[in-house]
Protein backbone atom coordinates (compact mmCIF):
# COMPACT_ATOMS: atom_id res chain seq x y z
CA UNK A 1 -23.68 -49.60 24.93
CA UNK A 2 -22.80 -47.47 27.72
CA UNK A 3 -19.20 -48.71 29.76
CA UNK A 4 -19.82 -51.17 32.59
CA UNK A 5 -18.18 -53.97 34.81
CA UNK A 6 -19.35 -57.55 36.06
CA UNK A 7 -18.16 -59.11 38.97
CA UNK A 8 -18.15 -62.58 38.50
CA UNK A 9 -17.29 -66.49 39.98
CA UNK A 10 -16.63 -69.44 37.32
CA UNK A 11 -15.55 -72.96 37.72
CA UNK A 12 -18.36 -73.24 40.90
CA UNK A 13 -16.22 -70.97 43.16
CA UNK A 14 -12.91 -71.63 42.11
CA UNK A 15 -11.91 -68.60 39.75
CA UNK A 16 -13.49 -64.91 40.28
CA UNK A 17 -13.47 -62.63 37.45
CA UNK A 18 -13.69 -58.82 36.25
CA UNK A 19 -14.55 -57.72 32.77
CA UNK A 20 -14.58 -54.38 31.88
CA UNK A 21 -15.97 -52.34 28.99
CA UNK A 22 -14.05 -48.44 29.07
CA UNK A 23 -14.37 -47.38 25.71
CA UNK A 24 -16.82 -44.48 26.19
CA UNK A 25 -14.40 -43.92 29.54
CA UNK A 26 -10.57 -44.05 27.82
CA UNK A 27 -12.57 -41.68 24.98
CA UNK A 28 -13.03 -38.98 27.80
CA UNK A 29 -9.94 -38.93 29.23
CA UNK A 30 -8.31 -39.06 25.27
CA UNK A 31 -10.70 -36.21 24.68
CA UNK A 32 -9.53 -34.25 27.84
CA UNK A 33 -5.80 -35.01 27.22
CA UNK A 34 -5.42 -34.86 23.74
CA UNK A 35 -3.69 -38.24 23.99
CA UNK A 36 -1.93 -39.44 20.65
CA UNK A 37 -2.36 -43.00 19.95
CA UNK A 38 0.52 -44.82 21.57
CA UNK A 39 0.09 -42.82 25.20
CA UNK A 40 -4.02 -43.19 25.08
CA UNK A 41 -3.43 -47.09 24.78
CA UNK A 42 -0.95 -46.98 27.87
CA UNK A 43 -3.41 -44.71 29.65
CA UNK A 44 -6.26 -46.36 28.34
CA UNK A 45 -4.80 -49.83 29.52
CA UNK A 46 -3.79 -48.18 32.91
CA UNK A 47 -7.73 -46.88 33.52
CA UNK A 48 -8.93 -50.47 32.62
CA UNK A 49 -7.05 -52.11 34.76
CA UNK A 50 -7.10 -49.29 37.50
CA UNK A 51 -11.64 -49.51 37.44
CA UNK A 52 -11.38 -53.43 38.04
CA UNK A 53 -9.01 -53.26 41.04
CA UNK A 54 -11.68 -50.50 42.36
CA UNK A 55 -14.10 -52.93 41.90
CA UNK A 56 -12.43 -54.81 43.96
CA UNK A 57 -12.62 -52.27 46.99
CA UNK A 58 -15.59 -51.67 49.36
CA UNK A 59 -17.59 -48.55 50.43
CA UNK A 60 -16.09 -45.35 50.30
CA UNK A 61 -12.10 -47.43 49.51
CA UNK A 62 -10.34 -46.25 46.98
CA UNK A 63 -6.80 -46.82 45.53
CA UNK A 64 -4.38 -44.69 42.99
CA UNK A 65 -2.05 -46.57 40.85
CA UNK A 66 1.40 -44.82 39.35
CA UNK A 67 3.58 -46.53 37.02
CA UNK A 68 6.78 -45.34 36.04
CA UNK A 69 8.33 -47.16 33.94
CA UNK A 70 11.40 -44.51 32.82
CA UNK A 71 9.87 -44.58 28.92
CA UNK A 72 9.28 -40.89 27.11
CA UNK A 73 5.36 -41.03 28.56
CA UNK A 74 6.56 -40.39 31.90
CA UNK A 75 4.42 -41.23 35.01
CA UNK A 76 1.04 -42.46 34.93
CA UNK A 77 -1.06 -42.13 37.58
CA UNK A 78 -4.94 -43.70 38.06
CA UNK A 79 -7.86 -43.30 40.53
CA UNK A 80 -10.36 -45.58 41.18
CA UNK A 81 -13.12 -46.43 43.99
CA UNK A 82 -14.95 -49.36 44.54
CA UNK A 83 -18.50 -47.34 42.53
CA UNK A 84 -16.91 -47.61 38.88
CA UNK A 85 -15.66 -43.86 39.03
CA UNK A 86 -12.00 -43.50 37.74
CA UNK A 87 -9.46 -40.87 36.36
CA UNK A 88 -6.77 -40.65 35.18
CA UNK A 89 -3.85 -38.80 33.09
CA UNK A 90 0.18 -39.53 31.70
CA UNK A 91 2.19 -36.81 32.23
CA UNK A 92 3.86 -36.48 28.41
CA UNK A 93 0.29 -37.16 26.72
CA UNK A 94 1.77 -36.35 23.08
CA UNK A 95 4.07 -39.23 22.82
CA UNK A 96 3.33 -41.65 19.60
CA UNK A 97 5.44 -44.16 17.34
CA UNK A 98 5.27 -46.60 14.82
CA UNK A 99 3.82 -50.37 15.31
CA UNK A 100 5.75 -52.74 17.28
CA UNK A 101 7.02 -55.85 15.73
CA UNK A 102 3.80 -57.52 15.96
CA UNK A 103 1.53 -54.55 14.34
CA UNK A 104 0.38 -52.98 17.89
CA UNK A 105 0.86 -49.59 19.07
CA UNK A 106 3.60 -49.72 21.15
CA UNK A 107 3.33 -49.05 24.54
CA UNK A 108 6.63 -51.11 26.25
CA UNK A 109 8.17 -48.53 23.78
CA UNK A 110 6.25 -45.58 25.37
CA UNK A 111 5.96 -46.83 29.51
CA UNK A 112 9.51 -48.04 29.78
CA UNK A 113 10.55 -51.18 31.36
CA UNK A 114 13.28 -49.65 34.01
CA UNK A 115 10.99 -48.41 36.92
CA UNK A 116 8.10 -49.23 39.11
CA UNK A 117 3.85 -49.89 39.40
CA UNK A 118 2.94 -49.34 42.81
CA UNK A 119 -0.27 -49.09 44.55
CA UNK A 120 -1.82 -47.34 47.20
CA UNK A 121 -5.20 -48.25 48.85
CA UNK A 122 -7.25 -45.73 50.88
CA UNK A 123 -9.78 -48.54 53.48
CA UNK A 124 -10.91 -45.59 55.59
CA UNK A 125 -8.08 -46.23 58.24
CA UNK A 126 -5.50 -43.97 59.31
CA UNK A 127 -2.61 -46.56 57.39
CA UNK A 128 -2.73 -46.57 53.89
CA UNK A 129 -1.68 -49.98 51.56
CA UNK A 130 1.11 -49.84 49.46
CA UNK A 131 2.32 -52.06 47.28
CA UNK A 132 5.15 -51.47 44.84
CA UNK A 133 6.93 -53.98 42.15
CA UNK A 134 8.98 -53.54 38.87
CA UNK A 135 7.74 -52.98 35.77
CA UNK A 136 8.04 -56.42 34.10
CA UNK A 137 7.19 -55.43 30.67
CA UNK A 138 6.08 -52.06 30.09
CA UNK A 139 3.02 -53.54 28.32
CA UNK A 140 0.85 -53.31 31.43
CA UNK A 141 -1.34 -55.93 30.93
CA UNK A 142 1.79 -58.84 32.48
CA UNK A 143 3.26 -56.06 35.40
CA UNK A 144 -0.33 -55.61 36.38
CA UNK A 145 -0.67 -60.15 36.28
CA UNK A 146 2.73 -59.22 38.24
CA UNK A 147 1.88 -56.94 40.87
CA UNK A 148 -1.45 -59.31 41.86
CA UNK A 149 0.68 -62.45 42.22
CA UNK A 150 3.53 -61.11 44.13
CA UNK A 151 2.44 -57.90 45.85
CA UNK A 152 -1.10 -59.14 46.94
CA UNK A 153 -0.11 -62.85 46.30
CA UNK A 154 -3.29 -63.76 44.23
CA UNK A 155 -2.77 -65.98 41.52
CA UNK A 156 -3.98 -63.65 38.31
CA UNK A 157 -4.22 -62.84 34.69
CA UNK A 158 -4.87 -59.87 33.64
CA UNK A 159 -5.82 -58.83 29.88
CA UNK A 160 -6.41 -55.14 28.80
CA UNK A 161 -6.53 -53.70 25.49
CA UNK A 162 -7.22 -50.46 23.62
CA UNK A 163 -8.05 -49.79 20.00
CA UNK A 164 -7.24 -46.30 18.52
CA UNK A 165 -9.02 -44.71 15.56
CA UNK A 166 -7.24 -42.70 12.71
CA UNK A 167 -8.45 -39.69 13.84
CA UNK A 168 -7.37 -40.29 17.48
CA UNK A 169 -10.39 -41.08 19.02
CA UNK A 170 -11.24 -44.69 21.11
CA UNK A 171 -12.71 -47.38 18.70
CA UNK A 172 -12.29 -49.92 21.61
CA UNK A 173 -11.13 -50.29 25.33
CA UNK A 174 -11.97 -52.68 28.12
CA UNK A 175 -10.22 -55.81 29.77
CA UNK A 176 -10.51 -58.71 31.97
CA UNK A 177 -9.08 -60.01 35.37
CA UNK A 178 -8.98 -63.48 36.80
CA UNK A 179 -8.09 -64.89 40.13
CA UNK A 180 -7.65 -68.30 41.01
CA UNK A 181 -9.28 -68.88 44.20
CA UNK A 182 -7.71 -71.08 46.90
CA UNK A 183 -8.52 -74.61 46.17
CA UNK A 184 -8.54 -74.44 42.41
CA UNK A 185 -7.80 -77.50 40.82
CA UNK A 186 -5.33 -78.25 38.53
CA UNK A 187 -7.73 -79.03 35.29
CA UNK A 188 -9.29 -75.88 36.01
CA UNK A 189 -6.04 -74.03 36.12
CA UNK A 190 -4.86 -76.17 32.67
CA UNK A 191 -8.06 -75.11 30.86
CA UNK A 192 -8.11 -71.55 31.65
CA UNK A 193 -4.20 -71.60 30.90
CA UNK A 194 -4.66 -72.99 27.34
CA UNK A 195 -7.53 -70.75 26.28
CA UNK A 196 -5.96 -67.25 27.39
CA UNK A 197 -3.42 -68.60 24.73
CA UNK A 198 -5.89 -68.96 22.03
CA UNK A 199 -7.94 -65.88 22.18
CA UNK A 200 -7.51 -63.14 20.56
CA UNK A 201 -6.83 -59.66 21.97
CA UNK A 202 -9.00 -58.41 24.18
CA UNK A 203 -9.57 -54.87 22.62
CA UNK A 204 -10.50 -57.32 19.35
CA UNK A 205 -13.13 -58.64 21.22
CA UNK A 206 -14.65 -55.50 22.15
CA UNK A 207 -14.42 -54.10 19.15
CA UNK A 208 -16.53 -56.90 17.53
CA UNK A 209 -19.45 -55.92 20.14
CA UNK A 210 -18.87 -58.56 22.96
CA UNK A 211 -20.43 -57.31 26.30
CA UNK A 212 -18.51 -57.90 29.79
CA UNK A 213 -20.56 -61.09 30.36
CA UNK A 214 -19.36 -62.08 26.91
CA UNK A 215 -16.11 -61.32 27.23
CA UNK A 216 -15.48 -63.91 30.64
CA UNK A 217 -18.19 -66.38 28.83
CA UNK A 218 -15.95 -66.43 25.64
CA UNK A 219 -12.80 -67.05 28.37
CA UNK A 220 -14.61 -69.40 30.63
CA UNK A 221 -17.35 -71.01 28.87
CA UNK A 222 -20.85 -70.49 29.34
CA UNK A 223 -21.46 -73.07 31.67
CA UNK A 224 -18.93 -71.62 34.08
CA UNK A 225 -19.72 -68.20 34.81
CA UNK A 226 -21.66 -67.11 37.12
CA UNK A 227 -22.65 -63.41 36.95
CA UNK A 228 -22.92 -61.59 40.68
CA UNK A 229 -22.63 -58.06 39.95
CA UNK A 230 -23.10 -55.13 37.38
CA UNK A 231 -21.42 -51.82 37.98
CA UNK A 232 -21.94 -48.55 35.38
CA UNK A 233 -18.38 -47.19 35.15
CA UNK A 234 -17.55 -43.64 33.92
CA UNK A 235 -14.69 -41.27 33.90
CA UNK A 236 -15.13 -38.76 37.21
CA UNK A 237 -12.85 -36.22 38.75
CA UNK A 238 -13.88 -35.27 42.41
CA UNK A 239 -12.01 -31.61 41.42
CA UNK A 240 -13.89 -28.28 42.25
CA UNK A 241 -13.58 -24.92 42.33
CA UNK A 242 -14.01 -25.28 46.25
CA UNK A 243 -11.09 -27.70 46.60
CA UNK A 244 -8.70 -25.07 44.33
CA UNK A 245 -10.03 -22.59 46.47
CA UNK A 246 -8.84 -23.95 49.73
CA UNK A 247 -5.80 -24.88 48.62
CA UNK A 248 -5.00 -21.27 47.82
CA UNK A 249 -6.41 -19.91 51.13
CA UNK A 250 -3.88 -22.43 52.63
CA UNK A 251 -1.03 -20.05 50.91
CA UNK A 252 -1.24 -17.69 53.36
CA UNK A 253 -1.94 -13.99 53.26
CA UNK A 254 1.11 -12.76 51.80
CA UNK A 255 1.35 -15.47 48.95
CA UNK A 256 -2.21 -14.63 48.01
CA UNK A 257 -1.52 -10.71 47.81
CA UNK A 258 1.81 -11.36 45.81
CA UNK A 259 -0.50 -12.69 42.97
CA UNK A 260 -2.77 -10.19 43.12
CA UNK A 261 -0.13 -8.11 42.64
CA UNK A 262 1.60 -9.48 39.94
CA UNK A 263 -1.08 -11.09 37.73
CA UNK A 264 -4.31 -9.57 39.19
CA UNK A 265 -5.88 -12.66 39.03
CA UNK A 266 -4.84 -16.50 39.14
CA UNK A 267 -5.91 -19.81 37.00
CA UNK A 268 -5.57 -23.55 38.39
CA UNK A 269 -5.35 -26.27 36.33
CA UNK A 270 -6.20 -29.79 37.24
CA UNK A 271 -3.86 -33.12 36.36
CA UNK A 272 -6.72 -35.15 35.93
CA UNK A 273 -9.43 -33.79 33.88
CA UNK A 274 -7.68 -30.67 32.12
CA UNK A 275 -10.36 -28.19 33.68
CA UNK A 276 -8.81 -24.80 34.70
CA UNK A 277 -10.31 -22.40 37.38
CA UNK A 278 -10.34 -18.81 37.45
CA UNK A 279 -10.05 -16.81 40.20
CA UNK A 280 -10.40 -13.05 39.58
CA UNK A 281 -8.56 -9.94 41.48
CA UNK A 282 -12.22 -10.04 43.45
CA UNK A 283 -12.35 -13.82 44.25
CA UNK A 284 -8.64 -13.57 45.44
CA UNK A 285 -9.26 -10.54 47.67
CA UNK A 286 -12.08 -12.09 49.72
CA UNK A 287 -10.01 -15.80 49.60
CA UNK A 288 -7.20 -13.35 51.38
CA UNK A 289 -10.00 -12.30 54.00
CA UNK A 290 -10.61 -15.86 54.44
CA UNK A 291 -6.85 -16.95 55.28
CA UNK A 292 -6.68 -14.31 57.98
């Protein structure tokens, strides 16, 4: 099963939902990163969370999340757009320790719980959105149910989970979001209150093979879901050797010469997806033509 998201409305209009499945998606970006366990469950949780809120979006939106929470990780930082493409990397990606108290990697541990999550939304507008709040928790999953209700002031829940092989890989990633809707009721609020207690984690339910429509039927109940959408969701960096480029010609003449001076050629690196660009002595020379 390829990664994907459903859009969804339960409870006949009362409660919209988001499940996501990232496991092929958090794999990349551990593969890329060379996450150890306890950062590629923060990252991983960050990236599930961060593809639902860009589902969220319209057209050519898109948002980037940081969260720093003050933990060894260090920042965190998360693109998304409302087509299911996302990125996303943690600046200290070799950070690991033991199980928490309850037998889960721990990521409070890892994050922090002295900092900030903001939010900022690109609509196509010469303004940007931001919203910012304190981290909460450091587990993600309650200061991203935080930022919803009070930064956006939807009533939320949001569940994301990641399951980490021995060898390091992704056995399991993916989450869910709900919103309560204005005019919910308070039985409907009640029910949905007393099964996200009895559930289990969400990363366990991906990892025994539920799909995204599952995942909200096994919150919601079957005969309160109502599927709307279906959106393919993969890990994609909108980096080039085009975009390095430019930003080199934008160094001016004299910059530009002083490295072919001194190195005789020059290699870019980007955050996101770990792929480096060369640019030879000949490929700097004509970039120097270029920012005359």
């Amino acid at each position: 099963m390829s990664d994907y998201l459903v859009k969804a409305l339960a409870y006949n209009g009362q409660v919209r939902a988001y499940a996501v499945r990232t496991t092929d998606t958090v794999g990349e970006a551990q593969a890329r990163h060379l996450t150890w366990p306890t950062a590629s469950a923060a990252l991983g949780r960050s990236i599930s969370a961060g593809v639902m809120m860009g589902a969220m979006l319209k057209g050519e939106e898109k948002l980037t999340i940081k969260i720093e929470g003050g933990g060894p990780i260090g920042a965190i930082l998360v693109d998304s757009n409302a087509k299911g493409e996302v990125r996303g990397y943690v600046t200290n990606p070799q950070i690991h320790f033991d199980l928490n108290e309850h037998g889960k990697l721990d990521v409070r541990r890892a994050v922090g719980t002295t900092g900030t999550l903001s939010v900022v939304k690109d609509i196509g507008m010469r303004d940007y959105f931001t919203g910012q709040v304190p981290i909460v928790s450091g587990e993600l999953g309650e200061d991203f149910t935080y930022y919803l209700v009070s930064s956006e002031q939807t009533p939320s829940s949001v569940g994301v989970g990641v399951l980490v092989n021995p060898d390091n890989s992704i056995l399991a990633a993916g989450g869910f979001i709900l919103q309560l809707l204005p005019g919910a009721d308070e039985g409907t609020i009640t029910k949905i209150e007393n099964r996200l207690k009895e559930i289990p984690p969400v990363s366990k339910l991906i990892q025994r093979g539920l799909t995204p429509e599952e995942l909200l039927i096994e919150l919601l109940g079957k005969e309160n879901v109502k599927i709307l959408e279906k959106l393919p969701v993969a890990f994609t960096c909108t980096c080039s050797e085009e975009r390095f480029a430019d930003a080199i010609i934008s160094l001016g003449t004299e910059e530009i010469q002083d490295m072919i001076d001194t190195e005789g050629s020059a290699e870019a690196q980007c955050h996101f997806c770990n792929e480096i660009y060369h640019f030879s002595r000949e490929k700097l020379e004509e970039l120097k033509q270029e920012a005359k």
